[in-house]
N, C-alpha and C. Protein backbone atom coordinates (compact mmCIF):
# COMPACT_ATOMS: atom_id res chain seq x y z
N UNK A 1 -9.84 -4.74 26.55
CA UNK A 1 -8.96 -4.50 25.44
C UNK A 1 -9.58 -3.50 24.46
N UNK A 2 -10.71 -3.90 24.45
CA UNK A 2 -11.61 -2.77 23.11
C UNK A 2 -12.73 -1.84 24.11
N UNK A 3 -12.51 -0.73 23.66
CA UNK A 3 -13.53 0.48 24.19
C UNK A 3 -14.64 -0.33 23.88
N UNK A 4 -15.59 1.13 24.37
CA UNK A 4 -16.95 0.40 23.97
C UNK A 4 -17.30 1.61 22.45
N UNK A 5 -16.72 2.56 22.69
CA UNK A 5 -16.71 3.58 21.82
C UNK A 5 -16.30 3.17 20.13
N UNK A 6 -17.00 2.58 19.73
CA UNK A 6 -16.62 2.13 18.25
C UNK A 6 -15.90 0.72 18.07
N UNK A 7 -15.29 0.05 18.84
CA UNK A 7 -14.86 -1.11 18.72
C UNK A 7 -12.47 -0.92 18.91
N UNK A 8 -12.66 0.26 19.04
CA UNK A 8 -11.12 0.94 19.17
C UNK A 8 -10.62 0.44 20.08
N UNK A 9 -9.15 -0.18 20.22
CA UNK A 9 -8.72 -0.53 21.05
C UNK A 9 -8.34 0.27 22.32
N UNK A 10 -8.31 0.26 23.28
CA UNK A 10 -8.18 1.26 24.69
C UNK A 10 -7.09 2.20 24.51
N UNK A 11 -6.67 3.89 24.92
CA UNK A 11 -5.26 4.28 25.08
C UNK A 11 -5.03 3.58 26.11
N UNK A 12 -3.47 3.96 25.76
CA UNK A 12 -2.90 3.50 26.95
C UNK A 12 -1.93 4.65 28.07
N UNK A 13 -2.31 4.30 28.57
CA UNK A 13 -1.20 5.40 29.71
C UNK A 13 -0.24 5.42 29.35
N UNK A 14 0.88 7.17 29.61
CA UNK A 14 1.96 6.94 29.27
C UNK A 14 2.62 5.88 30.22
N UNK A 15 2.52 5.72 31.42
CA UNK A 15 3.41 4.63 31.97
C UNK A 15 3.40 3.07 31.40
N UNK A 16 2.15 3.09 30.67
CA UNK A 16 1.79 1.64 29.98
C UNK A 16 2.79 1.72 28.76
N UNK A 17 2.44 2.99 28.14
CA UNK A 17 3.33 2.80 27.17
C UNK A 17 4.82 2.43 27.26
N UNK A 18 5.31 3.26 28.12
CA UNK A 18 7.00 3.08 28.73
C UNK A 18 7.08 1.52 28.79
N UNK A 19 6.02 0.65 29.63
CA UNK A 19 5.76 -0.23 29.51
C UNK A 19 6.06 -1.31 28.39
N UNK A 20 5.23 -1.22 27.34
CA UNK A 20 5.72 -1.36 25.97
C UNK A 20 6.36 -1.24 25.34
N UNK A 21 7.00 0.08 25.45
CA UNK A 21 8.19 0.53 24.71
C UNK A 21 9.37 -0.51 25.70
N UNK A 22 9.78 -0.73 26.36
CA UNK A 22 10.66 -1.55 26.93
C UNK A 22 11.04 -2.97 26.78
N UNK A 23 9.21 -3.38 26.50
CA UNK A 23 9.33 -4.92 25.89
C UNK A 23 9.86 -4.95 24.96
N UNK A 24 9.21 -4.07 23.80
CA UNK A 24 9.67 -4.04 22.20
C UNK A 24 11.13 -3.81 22.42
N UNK A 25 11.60 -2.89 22.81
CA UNK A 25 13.16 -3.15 22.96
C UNK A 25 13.72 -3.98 23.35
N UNK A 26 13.50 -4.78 24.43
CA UNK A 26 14.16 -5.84 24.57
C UNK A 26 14.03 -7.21 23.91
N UNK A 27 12.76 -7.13 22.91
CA UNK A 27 12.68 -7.89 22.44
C UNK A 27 13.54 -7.88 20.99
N UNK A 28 13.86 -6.69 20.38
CA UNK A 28 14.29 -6.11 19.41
C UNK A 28 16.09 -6.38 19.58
N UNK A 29 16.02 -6.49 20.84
CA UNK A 29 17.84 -6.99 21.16
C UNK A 29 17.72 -7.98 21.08
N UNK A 30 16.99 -8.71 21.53
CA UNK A 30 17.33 -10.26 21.75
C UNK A 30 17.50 -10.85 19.99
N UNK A 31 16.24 -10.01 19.40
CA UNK A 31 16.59 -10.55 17.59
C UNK A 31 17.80 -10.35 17.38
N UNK A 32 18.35 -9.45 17.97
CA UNK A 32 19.77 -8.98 16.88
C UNK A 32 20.63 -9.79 17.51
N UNK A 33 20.44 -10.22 19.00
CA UNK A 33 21.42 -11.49 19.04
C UNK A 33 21.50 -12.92 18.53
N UNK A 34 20.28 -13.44 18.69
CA UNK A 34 19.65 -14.49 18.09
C UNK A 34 19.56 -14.88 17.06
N UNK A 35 18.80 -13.77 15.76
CA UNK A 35 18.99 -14.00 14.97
C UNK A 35 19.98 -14.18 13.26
N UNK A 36 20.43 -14.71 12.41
CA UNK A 36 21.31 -14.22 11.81
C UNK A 36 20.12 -13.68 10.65
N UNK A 37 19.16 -13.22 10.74
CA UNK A 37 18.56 -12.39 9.72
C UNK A 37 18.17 -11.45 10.15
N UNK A 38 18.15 -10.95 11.37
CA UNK A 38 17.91 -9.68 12.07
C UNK A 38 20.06 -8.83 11.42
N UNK A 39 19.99 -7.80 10.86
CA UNK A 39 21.30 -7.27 10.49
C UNK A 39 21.22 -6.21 11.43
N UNK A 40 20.35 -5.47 11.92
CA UNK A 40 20.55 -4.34 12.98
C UNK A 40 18.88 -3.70 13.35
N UNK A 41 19.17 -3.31 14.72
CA UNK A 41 17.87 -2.68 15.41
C UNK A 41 18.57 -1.18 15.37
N UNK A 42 17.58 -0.24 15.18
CA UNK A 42 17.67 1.45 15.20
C UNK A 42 16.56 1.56 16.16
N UNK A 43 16.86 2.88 16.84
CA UNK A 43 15.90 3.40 17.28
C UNK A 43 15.18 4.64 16.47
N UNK A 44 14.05 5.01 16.18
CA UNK A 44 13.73 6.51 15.73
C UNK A 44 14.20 7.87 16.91
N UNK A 45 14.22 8.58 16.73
CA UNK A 45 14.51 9.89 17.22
C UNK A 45 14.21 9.81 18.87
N UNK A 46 14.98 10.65 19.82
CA UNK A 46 14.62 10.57 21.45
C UNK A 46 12.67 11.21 21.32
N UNK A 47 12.25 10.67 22.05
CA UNK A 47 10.89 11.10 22.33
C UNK A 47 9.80 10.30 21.52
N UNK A 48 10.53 9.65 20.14
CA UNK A 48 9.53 8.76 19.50
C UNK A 48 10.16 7.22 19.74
N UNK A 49 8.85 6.61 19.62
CA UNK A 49 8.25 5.68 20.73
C UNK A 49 8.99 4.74 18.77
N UNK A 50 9.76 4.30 18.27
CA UNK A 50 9.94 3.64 17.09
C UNK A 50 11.03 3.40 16.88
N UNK A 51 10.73 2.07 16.18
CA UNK A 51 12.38 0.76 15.55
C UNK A 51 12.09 0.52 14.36
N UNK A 52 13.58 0.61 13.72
CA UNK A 52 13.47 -0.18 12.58
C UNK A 52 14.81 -0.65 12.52
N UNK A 53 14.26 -2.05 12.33
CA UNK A 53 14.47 -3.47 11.76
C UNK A 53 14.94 -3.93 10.85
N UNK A 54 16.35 -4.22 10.14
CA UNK A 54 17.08 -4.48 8.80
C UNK A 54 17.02 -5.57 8.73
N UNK A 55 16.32 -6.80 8.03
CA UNK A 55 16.48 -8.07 8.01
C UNK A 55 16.99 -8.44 6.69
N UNK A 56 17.44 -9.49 6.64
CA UNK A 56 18.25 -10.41 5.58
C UNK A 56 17.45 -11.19 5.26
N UNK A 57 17.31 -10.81 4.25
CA UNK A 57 16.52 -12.26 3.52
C UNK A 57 16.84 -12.91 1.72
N UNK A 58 16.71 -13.91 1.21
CA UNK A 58 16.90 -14.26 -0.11
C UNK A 58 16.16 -13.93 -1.25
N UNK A 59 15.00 -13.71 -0.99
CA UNK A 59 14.38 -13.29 -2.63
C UNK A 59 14.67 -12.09 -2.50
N UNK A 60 13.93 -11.03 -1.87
CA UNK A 60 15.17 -9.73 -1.62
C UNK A 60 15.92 -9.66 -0.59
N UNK A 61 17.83 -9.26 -0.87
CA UNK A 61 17.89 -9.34 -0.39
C UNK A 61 18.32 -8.73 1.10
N UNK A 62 18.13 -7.54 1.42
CA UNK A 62 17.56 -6.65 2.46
C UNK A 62 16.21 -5.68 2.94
N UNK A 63 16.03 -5.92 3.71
CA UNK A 63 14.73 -4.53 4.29
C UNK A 63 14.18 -4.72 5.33
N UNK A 64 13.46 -3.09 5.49
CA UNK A 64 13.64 -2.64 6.80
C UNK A 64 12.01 -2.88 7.64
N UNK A 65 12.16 -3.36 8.73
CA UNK A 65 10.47 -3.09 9.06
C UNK A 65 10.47 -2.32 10.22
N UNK A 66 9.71 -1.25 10.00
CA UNK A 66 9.26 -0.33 10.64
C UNK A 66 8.14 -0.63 12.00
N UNK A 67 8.59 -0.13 13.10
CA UNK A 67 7.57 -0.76 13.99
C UNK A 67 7.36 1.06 14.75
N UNK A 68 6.51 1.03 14.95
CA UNK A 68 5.60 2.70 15.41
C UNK A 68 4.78 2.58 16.69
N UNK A 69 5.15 2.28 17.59
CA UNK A 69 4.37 2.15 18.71
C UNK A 69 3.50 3.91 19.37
N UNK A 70 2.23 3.37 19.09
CA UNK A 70 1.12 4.98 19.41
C UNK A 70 0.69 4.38 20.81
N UNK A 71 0.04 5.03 21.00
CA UNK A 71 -1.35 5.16 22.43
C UNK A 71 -2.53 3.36 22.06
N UNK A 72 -3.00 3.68 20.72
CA UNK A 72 -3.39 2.47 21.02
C UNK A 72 -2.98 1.32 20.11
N UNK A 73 -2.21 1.61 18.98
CA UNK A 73 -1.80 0.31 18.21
C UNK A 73 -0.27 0.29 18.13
N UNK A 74 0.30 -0.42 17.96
CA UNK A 74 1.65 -0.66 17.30
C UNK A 74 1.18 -1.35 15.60
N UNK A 75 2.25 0.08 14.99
CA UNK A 75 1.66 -0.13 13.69
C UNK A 75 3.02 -0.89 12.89
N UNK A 76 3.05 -1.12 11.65
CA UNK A 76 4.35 -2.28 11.89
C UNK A 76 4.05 -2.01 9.84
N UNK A 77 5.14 -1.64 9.64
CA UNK A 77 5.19 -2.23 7.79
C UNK A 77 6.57 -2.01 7.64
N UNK A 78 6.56 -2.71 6.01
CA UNK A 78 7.92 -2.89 5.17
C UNK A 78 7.47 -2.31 3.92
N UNK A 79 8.90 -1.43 3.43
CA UNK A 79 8.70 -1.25 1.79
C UNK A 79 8.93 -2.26 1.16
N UNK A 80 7.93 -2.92 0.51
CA UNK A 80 7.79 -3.77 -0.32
C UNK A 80 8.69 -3.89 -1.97
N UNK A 81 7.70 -2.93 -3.12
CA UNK A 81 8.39 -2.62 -4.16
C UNK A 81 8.18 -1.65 -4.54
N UNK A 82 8.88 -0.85 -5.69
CA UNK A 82 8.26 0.59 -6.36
C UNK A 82 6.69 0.10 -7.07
N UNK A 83 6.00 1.05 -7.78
CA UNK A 83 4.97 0.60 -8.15
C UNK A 83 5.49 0.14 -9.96
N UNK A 84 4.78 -0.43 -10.07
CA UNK A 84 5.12 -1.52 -11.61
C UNK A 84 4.97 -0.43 -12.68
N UNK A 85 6.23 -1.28 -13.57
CA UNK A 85 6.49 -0.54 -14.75
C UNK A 85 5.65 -1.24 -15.89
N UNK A 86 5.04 -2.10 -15.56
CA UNK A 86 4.20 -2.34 -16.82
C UNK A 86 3.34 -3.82 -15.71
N UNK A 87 1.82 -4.20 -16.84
CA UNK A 87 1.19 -5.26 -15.93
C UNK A 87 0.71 -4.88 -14.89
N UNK A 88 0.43 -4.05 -14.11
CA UNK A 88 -0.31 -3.04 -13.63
C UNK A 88 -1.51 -4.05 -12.99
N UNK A 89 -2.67 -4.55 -13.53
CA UNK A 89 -3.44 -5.02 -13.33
C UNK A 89 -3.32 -6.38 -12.94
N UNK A 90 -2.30 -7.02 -13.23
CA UNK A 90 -1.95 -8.35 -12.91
C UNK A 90 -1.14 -8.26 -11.53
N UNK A 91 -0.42 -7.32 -11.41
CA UNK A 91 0.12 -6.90 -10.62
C UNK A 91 -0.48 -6.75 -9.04
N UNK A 92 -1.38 -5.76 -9.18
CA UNK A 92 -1.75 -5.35 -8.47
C UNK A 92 -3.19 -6.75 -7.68
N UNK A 93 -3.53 -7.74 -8.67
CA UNK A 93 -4.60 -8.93 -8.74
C UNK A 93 -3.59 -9.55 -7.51
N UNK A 94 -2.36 -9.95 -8.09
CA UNK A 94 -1.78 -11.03 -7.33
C UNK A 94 -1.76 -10.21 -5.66
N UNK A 95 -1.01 -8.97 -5.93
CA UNK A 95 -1.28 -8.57 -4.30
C UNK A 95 -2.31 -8.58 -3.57
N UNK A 96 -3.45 -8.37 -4.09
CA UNK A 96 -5.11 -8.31 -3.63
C UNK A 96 -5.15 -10.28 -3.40
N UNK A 97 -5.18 -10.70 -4.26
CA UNK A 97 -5.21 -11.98 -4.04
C UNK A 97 -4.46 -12.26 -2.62
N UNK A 98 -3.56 -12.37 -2.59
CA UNK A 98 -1.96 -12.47 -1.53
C UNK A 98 -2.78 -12.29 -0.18
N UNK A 99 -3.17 -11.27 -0.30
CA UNK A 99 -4.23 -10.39 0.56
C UNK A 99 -4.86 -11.54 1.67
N UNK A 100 -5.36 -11.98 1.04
CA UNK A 100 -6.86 -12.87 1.55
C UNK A 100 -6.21 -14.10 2.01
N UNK A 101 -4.93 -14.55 1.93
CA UNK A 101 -4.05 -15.37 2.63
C UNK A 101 -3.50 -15.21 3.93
N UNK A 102 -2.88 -13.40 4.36
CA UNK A 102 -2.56 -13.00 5.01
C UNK A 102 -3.00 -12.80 6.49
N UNK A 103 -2.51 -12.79 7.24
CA UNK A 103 -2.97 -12.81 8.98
C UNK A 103 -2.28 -11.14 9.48
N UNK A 104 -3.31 -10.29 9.88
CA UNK A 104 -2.52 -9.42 10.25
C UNK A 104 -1.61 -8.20 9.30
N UNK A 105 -1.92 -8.47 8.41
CA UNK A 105 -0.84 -7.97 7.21
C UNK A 105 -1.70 -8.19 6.06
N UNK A 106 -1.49 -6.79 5.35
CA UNK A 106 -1.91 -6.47 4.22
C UNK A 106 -0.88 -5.75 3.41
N UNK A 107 -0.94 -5.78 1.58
CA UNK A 107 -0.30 -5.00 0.58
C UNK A 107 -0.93 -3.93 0.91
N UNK A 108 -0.43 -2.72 0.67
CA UNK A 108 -1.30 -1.35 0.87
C UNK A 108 -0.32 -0.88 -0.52
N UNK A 109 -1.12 0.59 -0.92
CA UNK A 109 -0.26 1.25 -2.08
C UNK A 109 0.31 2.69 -0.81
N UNK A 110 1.35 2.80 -0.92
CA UNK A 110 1.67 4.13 -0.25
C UNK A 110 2.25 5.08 -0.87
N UNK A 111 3.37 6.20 -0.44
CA UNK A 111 4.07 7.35 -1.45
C UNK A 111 4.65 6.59 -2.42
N UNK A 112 4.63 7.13 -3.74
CA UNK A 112 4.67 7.59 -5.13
C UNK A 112 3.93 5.93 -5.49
N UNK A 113 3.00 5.48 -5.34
CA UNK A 113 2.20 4.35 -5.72
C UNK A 113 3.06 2.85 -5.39
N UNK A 114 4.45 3.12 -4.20
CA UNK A 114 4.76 2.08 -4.04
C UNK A 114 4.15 0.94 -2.89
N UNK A 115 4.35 -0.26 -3.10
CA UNK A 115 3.72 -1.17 -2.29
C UNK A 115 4.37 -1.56 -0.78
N UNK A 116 3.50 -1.64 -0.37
CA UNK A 116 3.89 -1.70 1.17
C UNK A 116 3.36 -2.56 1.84
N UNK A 117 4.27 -3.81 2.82
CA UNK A 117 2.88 -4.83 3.56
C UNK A 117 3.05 -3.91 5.36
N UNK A 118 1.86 -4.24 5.49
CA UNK A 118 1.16 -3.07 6.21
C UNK A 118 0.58 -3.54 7.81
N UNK A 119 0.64 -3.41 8.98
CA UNK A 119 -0.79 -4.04 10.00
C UNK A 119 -0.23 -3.22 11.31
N UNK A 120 -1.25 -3.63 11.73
CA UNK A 120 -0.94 -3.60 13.07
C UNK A 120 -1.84 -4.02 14.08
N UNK A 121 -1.58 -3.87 15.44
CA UNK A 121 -2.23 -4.60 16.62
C UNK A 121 -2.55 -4.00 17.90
N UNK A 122 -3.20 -3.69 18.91
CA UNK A 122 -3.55 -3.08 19.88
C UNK A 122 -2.23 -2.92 20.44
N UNK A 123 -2.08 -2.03 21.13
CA UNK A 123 -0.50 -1.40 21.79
C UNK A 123 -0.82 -2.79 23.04
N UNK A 124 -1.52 -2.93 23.56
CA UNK A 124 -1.69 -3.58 25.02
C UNK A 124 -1.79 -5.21 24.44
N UNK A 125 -1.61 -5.34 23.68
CA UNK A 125 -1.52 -6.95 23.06
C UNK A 125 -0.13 -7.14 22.42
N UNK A 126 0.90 -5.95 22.67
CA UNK A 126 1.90 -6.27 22.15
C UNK A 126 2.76 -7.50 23.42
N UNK A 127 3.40 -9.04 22.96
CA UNK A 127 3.88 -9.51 23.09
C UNK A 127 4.97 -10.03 22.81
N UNK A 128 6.09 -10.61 23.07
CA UNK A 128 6.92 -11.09 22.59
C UNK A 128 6.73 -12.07 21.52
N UNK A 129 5.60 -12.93 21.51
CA UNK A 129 4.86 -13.68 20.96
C UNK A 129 4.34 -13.29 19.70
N UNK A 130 3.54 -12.39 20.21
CA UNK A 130 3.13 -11.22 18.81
C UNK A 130 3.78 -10.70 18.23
N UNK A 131 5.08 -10.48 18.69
CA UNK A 131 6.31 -9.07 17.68
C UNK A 131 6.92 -10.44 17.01
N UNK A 132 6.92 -11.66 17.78
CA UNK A 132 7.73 -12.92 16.86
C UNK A 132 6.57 -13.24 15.46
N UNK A 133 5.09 -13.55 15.73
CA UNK A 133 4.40 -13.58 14.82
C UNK A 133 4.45 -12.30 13.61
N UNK A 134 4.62 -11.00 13.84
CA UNK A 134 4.90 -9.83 12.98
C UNK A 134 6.24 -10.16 12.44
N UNK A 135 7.49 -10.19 12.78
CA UNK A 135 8.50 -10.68 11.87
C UNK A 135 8.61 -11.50 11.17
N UNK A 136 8.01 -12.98 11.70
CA UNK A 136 8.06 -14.15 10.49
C UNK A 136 6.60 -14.14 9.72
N UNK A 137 5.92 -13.30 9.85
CA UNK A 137 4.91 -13.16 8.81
C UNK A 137 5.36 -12.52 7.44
N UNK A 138 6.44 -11.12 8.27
CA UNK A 138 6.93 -10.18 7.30
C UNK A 138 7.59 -10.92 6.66
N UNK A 139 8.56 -11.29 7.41
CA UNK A 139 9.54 -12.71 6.19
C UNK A 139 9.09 -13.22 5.44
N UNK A 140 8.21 -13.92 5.72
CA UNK A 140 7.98 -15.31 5.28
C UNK A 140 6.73 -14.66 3.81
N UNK A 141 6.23 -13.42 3.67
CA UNK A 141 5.53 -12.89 3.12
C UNK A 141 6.55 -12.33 1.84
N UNK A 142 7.58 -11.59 2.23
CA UNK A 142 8.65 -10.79 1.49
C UNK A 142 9.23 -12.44 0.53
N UNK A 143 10.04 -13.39 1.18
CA UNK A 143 10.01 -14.19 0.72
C UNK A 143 9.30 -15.00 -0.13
N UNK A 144 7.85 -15.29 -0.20
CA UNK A 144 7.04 -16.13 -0.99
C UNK A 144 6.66 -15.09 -2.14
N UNK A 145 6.24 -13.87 -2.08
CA UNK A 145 5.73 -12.61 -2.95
C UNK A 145 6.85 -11.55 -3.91
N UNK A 146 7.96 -11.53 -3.28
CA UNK A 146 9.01 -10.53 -3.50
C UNK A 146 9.18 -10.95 -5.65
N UNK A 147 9.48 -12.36 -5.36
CA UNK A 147 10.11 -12.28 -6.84
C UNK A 147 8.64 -12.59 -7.90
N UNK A 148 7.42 -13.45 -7.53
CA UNK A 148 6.40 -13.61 -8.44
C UNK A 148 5.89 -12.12 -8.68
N UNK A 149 6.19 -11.32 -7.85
CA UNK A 149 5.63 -9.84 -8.00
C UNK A 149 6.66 -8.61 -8.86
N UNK A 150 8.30 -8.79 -8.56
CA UNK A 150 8.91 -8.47 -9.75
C UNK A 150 8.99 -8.73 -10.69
N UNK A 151 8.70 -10.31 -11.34
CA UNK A 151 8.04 -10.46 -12.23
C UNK A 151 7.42 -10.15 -13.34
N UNK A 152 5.97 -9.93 -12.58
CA UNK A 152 4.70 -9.46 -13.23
C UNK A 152 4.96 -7.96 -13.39
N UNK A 153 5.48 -7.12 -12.46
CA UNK A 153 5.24 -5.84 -12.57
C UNK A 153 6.87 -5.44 -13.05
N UNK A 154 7.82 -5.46 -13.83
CA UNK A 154 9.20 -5.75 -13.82
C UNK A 154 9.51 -6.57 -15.29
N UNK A 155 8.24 -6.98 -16.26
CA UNK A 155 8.91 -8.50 -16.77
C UNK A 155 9.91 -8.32 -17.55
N UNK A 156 9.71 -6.65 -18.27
CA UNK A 156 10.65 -6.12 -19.12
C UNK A 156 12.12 -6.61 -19.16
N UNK A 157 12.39 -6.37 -17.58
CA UNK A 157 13.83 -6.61 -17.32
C UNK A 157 14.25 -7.68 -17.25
N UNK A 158 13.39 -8.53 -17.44
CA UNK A 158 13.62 -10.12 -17.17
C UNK A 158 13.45 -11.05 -18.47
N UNK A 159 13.22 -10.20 -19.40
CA UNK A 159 12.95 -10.34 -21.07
C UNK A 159 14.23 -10.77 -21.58
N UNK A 160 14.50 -11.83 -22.43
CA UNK A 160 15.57 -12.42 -23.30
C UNK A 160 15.93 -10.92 -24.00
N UNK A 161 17.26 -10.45 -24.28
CA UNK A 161 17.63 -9.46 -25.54
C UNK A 161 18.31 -10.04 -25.98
């Protein structure tokens, strides 16, 4: 699974990949039948190897997770929130905190300082198993974090006038 070259997970052949890319799709249908919080599977562009994922959920309530299948990882995030209009430091504590709870998944800061939960996993360890563990992590993460984090970074709007 891991080179010996730095600890990197192996490429994979393009036929491995095709490989992969086929599971993830079919696994990506079966959500949209199955689930009622899966709202729709996309594909990215002919030639790129990528899905994204519209799920339903209650504290917010839509978004998209991005899944990027390369040579050696399948990389996998959601836009989280814009970056905070005030509280900044509290803000940013609770995500770092959040952090150290997480399996697989991390807050990252990405374009224009917004927050993003973030991971990914060796392309050749992608499972049905594993793409089920990456969605209900994402959930179940968006869900517990979404509103204590608009909140703190947001409180303005949530202020008595």
């Amino acid at each position: 699974m891991i080179d010996d070259e730095g600890g990197t997970p192996r490429a994979l052949s393009d036929a491995e990949l095709d490989e992969v890319e086929a599971r993830i799709s079919d696994w990506a249908g079966r959500q949209l039948d199955e689930l009622d919080i899966v709202d729709a599977v996309e594909r990215g562009e002919v030639g790129q190897r990528r899905w994204f994922i519209r799920v339903l959920g209650e504290s917010k309530d839509v978004f998209s997770i991005w899944l990027a299948l390369r040579q050696r990882t399948l990389l996998y995030e959601t836009y989280f929130i814009p970056a905070p209009e005030a509280g900044a430091a509290s803000f940013y504590e609770y995500a770092l905190r959040r952090n150290l709870e997480l399996h697989g998944l991390a807050f990252a800061i990405g374009e224009e300082d917004a927050v993003y939960l973030r991971g990914h996993l060796p392309s050749e360890a992608v499972t049905d198993a594993e793409l089920d563990r990456v969605l209900g992590s994402i959930y179940a993460t968006v869900e517990r974090c979404f509103r204590p984090m608009l909140r703190i970074g947001f409180a303005s709007r949530f202020a008595p006038r």
